[in-house]
PDB file of N, CA and C in Angstrom:
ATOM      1  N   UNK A   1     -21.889 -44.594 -24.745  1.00  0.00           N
ATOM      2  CA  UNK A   1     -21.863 -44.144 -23.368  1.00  0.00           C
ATOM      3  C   UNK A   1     -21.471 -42.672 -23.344  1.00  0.00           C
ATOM      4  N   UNK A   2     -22.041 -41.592 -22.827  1.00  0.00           N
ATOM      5  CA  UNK A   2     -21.973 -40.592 -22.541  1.00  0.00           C
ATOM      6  C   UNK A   2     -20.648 -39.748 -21.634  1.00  0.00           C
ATOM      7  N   UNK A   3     -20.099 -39.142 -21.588  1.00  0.00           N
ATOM      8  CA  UNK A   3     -19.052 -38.692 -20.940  1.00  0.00           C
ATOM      9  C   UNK A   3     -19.531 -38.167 -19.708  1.00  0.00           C
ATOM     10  N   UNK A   4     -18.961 -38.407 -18.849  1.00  0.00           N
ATOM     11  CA  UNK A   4     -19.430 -37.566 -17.174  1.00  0.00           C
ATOM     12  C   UNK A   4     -18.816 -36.035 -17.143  1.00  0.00           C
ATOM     13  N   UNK A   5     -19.971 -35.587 -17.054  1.00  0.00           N
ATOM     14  CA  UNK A   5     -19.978 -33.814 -17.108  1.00  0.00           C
ATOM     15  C   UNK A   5     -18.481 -33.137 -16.463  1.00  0.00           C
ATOM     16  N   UNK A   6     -18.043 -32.374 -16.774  1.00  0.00           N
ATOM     17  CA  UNK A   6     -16.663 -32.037 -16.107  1.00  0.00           C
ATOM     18  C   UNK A   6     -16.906 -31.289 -14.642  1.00  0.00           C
ATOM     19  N   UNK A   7     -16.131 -31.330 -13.972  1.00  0.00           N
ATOM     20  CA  UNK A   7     -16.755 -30.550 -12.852  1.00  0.00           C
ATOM     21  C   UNK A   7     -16.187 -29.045 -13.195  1.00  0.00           C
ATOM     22  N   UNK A   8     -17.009 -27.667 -12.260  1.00  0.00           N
ATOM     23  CA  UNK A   8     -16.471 -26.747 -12.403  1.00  0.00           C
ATOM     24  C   UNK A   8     -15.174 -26.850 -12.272  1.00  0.00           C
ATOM     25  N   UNK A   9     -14.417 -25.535 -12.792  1.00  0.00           N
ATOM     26  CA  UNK A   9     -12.969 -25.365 -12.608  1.00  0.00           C
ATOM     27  C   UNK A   9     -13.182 -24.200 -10.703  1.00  0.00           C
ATOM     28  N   UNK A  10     -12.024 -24.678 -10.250  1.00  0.00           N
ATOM     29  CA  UNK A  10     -12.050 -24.032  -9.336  1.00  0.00           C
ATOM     30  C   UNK A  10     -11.477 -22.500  -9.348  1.00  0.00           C
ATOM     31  N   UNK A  11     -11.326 -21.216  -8.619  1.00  0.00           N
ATOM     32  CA  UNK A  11     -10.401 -20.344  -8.776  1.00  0.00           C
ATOM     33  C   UNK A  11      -8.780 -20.507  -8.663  1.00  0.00           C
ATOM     34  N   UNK A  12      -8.360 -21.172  -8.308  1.00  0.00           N
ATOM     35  CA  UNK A  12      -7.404 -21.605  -8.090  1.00  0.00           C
ATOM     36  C   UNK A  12      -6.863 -22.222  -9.452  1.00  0.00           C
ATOM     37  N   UNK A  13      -7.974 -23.229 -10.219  1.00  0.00           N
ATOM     38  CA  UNK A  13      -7.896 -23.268 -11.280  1.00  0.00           C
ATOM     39  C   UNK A  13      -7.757 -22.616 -12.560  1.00  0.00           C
ATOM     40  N   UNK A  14      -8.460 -21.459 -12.331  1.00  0.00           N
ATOM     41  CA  UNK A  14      -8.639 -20.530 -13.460  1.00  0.00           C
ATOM     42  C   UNK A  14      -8.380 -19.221 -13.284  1.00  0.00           C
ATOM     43  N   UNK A  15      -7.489 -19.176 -12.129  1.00  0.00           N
ATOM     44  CA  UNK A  15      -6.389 -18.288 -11.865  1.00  0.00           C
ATOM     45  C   UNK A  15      -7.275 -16.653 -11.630  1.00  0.00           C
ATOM     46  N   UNK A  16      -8.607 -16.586 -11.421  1.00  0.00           N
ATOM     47  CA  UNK A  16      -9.466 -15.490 -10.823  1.00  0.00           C
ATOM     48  C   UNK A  16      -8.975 -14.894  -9.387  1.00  0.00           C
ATOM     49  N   UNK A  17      -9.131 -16.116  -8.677  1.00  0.00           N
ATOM     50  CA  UNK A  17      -8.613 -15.376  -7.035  1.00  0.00           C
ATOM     51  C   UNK A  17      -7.544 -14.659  -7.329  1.00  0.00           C
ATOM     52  N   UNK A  18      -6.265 -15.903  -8.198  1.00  0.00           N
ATOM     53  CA  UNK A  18      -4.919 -15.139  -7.775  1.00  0.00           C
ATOM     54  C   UNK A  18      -4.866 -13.674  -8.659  1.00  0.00           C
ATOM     55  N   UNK A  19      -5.677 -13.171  -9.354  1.00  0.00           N
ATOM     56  CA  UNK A  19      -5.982 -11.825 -10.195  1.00  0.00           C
ATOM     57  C   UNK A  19      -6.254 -11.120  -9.024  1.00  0.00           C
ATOM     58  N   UNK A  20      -7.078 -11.352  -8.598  1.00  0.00           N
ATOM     59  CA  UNK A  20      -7.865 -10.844  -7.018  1.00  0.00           C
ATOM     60  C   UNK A  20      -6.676 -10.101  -6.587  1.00  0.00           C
ATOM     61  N   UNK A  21      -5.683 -11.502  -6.249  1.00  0.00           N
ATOM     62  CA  UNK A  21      -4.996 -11.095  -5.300  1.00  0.00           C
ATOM     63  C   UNK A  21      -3.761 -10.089  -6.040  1.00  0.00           C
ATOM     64  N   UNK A  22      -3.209 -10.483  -6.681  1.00  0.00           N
ATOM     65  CA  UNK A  22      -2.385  -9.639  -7.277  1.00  0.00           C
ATOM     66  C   UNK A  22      -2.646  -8.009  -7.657  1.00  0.00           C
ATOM     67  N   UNK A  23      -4.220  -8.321  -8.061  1.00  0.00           N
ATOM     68  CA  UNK A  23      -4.812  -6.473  -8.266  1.00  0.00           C
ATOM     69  C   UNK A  23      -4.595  -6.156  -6.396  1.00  0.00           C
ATOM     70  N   UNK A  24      -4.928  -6.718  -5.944  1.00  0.00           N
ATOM     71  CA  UNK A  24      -5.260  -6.015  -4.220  1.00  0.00           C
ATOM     72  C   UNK A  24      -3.878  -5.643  -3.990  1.00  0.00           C
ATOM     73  N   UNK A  25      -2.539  -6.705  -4.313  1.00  0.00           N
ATOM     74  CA  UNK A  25      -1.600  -6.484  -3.995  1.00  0.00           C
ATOM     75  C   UNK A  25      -1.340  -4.803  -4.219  1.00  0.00           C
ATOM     76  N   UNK A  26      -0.913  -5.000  -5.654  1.00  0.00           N
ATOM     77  CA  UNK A  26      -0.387  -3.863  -6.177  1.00  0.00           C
ATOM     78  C   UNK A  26      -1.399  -2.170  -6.052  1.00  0.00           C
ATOM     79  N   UNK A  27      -2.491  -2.404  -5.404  1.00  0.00           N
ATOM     80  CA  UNK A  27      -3.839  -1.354  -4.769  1.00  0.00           C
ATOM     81  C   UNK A  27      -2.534  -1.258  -3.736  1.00  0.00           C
ATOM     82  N   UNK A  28      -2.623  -2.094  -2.961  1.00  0.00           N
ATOM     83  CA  UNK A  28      -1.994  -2.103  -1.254  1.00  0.00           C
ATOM     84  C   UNK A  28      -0.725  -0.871  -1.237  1.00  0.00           C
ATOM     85  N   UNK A  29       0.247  -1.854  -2.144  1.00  0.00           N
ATOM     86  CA  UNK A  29       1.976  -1.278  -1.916  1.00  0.00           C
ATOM     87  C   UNK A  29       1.685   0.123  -3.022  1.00  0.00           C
ATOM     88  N   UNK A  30       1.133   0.214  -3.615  1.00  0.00           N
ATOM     89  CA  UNK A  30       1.169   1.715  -4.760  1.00  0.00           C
ATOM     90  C   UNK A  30       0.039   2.569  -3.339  1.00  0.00           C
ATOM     91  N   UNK A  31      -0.662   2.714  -2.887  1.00  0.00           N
ATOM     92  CA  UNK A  31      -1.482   3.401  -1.654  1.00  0.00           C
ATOM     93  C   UNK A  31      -0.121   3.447  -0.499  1.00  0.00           C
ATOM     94  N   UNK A  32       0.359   2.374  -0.012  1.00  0.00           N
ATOM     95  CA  UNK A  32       0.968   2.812   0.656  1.00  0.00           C
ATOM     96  C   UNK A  32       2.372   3.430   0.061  1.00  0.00           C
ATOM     97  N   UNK A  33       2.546   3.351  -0.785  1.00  0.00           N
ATOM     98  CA  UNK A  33       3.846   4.063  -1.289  1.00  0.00           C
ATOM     99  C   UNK A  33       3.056   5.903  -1.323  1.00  0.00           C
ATOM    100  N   UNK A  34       1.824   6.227  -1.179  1.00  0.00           N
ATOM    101  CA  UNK A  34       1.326   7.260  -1.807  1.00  0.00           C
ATOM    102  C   UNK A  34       1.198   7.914  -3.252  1.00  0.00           C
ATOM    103  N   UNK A  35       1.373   6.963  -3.620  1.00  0.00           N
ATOM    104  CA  UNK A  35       1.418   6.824  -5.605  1.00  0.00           C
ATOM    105  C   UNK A  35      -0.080   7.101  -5.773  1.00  0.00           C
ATOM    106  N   UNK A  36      -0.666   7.934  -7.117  1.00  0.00           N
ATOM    107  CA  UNK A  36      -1.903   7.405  -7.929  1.00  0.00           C
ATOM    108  C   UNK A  36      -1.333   6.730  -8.780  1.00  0.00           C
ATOM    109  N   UNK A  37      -2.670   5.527  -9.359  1.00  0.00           N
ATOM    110  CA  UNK A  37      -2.711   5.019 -10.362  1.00  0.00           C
ATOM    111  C   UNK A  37      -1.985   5.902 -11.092  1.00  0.00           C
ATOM    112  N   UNK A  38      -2.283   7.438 -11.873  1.00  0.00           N
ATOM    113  CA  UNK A  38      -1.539   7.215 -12.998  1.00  0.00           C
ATOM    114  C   UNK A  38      -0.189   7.880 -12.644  1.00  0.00           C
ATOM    115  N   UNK A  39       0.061   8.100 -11.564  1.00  0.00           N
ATOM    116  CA  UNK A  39       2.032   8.000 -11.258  1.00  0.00           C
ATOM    117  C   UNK A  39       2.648   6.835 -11.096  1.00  0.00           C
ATOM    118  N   UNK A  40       1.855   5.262 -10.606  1.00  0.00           N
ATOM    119  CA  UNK A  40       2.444   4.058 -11.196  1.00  0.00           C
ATOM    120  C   UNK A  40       2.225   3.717 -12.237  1.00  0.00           C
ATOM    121  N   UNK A  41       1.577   4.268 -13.035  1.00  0.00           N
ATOM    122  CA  UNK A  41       1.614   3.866 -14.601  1.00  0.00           C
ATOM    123  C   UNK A  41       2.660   4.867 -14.870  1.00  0.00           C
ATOM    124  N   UNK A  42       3.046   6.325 -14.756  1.00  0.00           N
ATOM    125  CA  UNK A  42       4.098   6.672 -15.924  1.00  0.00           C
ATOM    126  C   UNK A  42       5.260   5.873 -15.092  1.00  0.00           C
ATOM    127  N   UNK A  43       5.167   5.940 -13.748  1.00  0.00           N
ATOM    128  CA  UNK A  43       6.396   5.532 -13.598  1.00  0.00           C
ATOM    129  C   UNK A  43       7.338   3.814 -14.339  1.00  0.00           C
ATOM    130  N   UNK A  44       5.873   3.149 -14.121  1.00  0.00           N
ATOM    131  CA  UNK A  44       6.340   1.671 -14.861  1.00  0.00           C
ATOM    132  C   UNK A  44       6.239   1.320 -16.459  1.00  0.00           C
ATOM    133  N   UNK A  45       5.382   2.643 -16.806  1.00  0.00           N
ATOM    134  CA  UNK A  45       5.453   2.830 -18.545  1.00  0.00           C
ATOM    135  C   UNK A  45       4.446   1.706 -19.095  1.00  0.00           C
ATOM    136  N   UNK A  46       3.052   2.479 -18.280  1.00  0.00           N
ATOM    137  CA  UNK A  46       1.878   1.477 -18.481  1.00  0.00           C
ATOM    138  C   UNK A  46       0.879   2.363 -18.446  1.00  0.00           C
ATOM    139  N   UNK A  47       0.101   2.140 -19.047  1.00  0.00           N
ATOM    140  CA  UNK A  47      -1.463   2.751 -19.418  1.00  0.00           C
ATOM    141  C   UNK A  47      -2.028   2.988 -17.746  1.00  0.00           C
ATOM    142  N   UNK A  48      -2.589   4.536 -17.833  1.00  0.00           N
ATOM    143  CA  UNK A  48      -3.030   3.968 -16.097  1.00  0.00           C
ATOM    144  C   UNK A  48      -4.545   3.312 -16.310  1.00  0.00           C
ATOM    145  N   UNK A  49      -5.233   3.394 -17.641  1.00  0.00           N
ATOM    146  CA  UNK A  49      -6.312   2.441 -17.355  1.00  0.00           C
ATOM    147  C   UNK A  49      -5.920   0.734 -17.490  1.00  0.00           C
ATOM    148  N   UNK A  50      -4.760   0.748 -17.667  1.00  0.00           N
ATOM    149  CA  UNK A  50      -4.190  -1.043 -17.255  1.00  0.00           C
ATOM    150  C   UNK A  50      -3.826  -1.025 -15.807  1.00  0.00           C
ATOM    151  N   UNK A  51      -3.371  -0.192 -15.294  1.00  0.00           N
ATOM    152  CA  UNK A  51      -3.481  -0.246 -13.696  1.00  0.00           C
ATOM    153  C   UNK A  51      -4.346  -0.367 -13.270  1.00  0.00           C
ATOM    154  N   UNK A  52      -5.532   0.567 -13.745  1.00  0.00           N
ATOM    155  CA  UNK A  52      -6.997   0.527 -12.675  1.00  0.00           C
ATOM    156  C   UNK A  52      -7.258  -1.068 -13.165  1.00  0.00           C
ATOM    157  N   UNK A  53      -7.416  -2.131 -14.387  1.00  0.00           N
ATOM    158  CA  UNK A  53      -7.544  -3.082 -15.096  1.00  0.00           C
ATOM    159  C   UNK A  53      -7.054  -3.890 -14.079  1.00  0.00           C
ATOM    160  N   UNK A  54      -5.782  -3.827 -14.199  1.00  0.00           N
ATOM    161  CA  UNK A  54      -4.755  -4.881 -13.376  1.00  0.00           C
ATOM    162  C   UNK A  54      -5.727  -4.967 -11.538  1.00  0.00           C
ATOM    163  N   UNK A  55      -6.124  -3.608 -11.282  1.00  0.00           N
ATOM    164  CA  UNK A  55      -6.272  -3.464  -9.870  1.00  0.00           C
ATOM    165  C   UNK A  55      -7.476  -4.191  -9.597  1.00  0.00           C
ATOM    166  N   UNK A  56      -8.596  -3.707 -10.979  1.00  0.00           N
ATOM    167  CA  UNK A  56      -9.919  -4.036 -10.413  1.00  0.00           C
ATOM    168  C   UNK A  56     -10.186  -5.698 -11.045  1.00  0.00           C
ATOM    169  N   UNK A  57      -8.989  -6.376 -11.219  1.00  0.00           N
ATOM    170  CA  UNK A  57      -9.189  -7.904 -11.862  1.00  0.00           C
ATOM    171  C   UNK A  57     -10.439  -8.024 -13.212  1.00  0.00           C
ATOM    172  N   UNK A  58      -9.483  -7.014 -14.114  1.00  0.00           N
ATOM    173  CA  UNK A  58     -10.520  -7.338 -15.070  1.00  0.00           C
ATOM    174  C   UNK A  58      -9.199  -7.216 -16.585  1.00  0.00           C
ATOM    175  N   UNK A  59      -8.281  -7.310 -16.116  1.00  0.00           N
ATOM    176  CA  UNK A  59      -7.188  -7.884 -16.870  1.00  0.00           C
ATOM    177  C   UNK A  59      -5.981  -8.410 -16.058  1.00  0.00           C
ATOM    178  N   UNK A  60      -5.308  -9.268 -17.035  1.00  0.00           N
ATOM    179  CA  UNK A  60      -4.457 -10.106 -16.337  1.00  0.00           C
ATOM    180  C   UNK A  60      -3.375  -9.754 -17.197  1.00  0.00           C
ATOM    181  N   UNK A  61      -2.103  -8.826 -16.549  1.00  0.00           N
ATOM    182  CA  UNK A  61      -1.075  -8.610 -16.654  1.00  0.00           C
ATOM    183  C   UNK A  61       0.015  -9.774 -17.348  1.00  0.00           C
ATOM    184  N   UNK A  62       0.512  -8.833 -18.206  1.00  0.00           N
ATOM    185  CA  UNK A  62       1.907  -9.896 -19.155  1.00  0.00           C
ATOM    186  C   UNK A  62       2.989  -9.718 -17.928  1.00  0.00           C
ATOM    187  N   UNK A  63       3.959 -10.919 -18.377  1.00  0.00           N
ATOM    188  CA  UNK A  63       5.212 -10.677 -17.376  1.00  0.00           C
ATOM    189  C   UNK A  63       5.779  -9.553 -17.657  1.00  0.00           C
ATOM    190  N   UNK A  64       6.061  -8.964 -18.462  1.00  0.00           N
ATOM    191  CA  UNK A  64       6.786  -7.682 -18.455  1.00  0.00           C
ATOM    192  C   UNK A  64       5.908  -6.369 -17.792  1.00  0.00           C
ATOM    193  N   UNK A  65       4.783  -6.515 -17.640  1.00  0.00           N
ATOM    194  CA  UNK A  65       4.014  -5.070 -16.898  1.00  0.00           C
ATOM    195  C   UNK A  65       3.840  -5.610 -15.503  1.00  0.00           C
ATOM    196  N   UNK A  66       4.014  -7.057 -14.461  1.00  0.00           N
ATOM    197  CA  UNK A  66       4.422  -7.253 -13.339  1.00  0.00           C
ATOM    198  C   UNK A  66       5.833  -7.000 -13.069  1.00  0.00           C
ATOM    199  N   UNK A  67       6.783  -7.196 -13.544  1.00  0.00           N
ATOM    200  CA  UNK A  67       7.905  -6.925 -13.231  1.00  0.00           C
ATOM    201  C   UNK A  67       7.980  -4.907 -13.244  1.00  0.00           C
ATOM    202  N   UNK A  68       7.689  -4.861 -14.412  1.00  0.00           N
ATOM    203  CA  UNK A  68       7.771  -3.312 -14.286  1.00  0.00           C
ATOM    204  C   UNK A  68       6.697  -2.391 -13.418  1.00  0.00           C
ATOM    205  N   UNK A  69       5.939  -3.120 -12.705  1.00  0.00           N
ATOM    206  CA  UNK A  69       5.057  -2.744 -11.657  1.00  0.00           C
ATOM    207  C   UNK A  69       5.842  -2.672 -10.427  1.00  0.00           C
ATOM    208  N   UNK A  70       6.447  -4.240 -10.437  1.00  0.00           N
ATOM    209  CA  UNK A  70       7.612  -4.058  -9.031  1.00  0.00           C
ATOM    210  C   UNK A  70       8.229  -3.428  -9.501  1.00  0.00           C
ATOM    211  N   UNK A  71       9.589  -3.400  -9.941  1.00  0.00           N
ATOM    212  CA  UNK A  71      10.153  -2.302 -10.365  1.00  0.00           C
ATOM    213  C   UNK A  71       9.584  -0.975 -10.045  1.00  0.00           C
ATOM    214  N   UNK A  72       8.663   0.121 -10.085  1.00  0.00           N
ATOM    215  CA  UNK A  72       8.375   1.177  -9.968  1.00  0.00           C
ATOM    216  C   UNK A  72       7.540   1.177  -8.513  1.00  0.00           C
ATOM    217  N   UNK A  73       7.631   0.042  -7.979  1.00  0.00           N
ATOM    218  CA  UNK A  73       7.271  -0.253  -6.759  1.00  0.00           C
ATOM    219  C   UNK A  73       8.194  -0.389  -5.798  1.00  0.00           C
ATOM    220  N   UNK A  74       9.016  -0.372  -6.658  1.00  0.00           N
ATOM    221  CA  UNK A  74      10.583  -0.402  -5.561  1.00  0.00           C
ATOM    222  C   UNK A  74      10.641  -2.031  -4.827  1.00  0.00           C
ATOM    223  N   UNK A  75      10.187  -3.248  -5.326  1.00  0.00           N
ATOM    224  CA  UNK A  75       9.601  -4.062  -4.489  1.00  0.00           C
ATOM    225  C   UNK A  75       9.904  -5.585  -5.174  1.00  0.00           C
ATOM    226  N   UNK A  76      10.570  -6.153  -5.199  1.00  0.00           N
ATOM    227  CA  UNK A  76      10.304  -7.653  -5.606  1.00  0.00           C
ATOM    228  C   UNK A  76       8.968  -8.377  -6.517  1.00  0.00           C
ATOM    229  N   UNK A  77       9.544  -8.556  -7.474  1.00  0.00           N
ATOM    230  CA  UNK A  77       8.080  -9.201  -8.190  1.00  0.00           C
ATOM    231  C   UNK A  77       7.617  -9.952  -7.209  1.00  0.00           C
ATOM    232  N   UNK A  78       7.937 -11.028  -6.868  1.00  0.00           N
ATOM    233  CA  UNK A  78       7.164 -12.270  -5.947  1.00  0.00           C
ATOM    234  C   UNK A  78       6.561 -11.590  -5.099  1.00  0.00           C
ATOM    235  N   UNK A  79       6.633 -10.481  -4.458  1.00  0.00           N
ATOM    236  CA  UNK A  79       5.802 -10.065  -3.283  1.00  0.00           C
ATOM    237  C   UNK A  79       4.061  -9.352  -3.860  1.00  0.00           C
ATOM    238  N   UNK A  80       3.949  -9.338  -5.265  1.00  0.00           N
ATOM    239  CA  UNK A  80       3.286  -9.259  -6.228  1.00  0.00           C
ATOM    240  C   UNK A  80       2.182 -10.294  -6.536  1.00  0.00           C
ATOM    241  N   UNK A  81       3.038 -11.732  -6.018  1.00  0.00           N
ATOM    242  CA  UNK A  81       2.470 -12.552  -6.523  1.00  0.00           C
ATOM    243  C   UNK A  81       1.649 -13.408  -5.748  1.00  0.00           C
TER     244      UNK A  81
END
């Protein structure tokens, strides 16, 4: 007997949206802080092409470069998240 096909994974599942959202976040509060990308990168001691990365959801941040994002965001990780 054959196995029943898996269904897609959802975003929610495979954690895409919340990339979404987390790059939009940290776009949002670094714009409104008047920061560029690469003044929140020296300031959080990150590559600014991992910022633009982080921003445009095409990498997904370790815990230590979210925290040090808030951090140089002046801002609560969770509001990040």
């Amino acid at each position: 007997m054959a196995d029943a096909p898996s269904p897609a994974l959802s975003p929610e599942e495979t954690g895409v949206d919340g990339l979404s959202q987390f790059g939009a976040r940290v776009r949002e509060f670094r714009k409104a802080r008047g920061l560029t990308q690469h003044q929140l990168a020296e300031t959080a001691g990150i590559d600014r092409k991992t910022i633009n990365r982080i921003e445009n959801t095409r990498y997904s941040p370790t815990l230590t470069n979210v925290f040090a994002i808030a951090d140089a965001l002046e801002i609560p990780a969770n509001k990040l998240l």
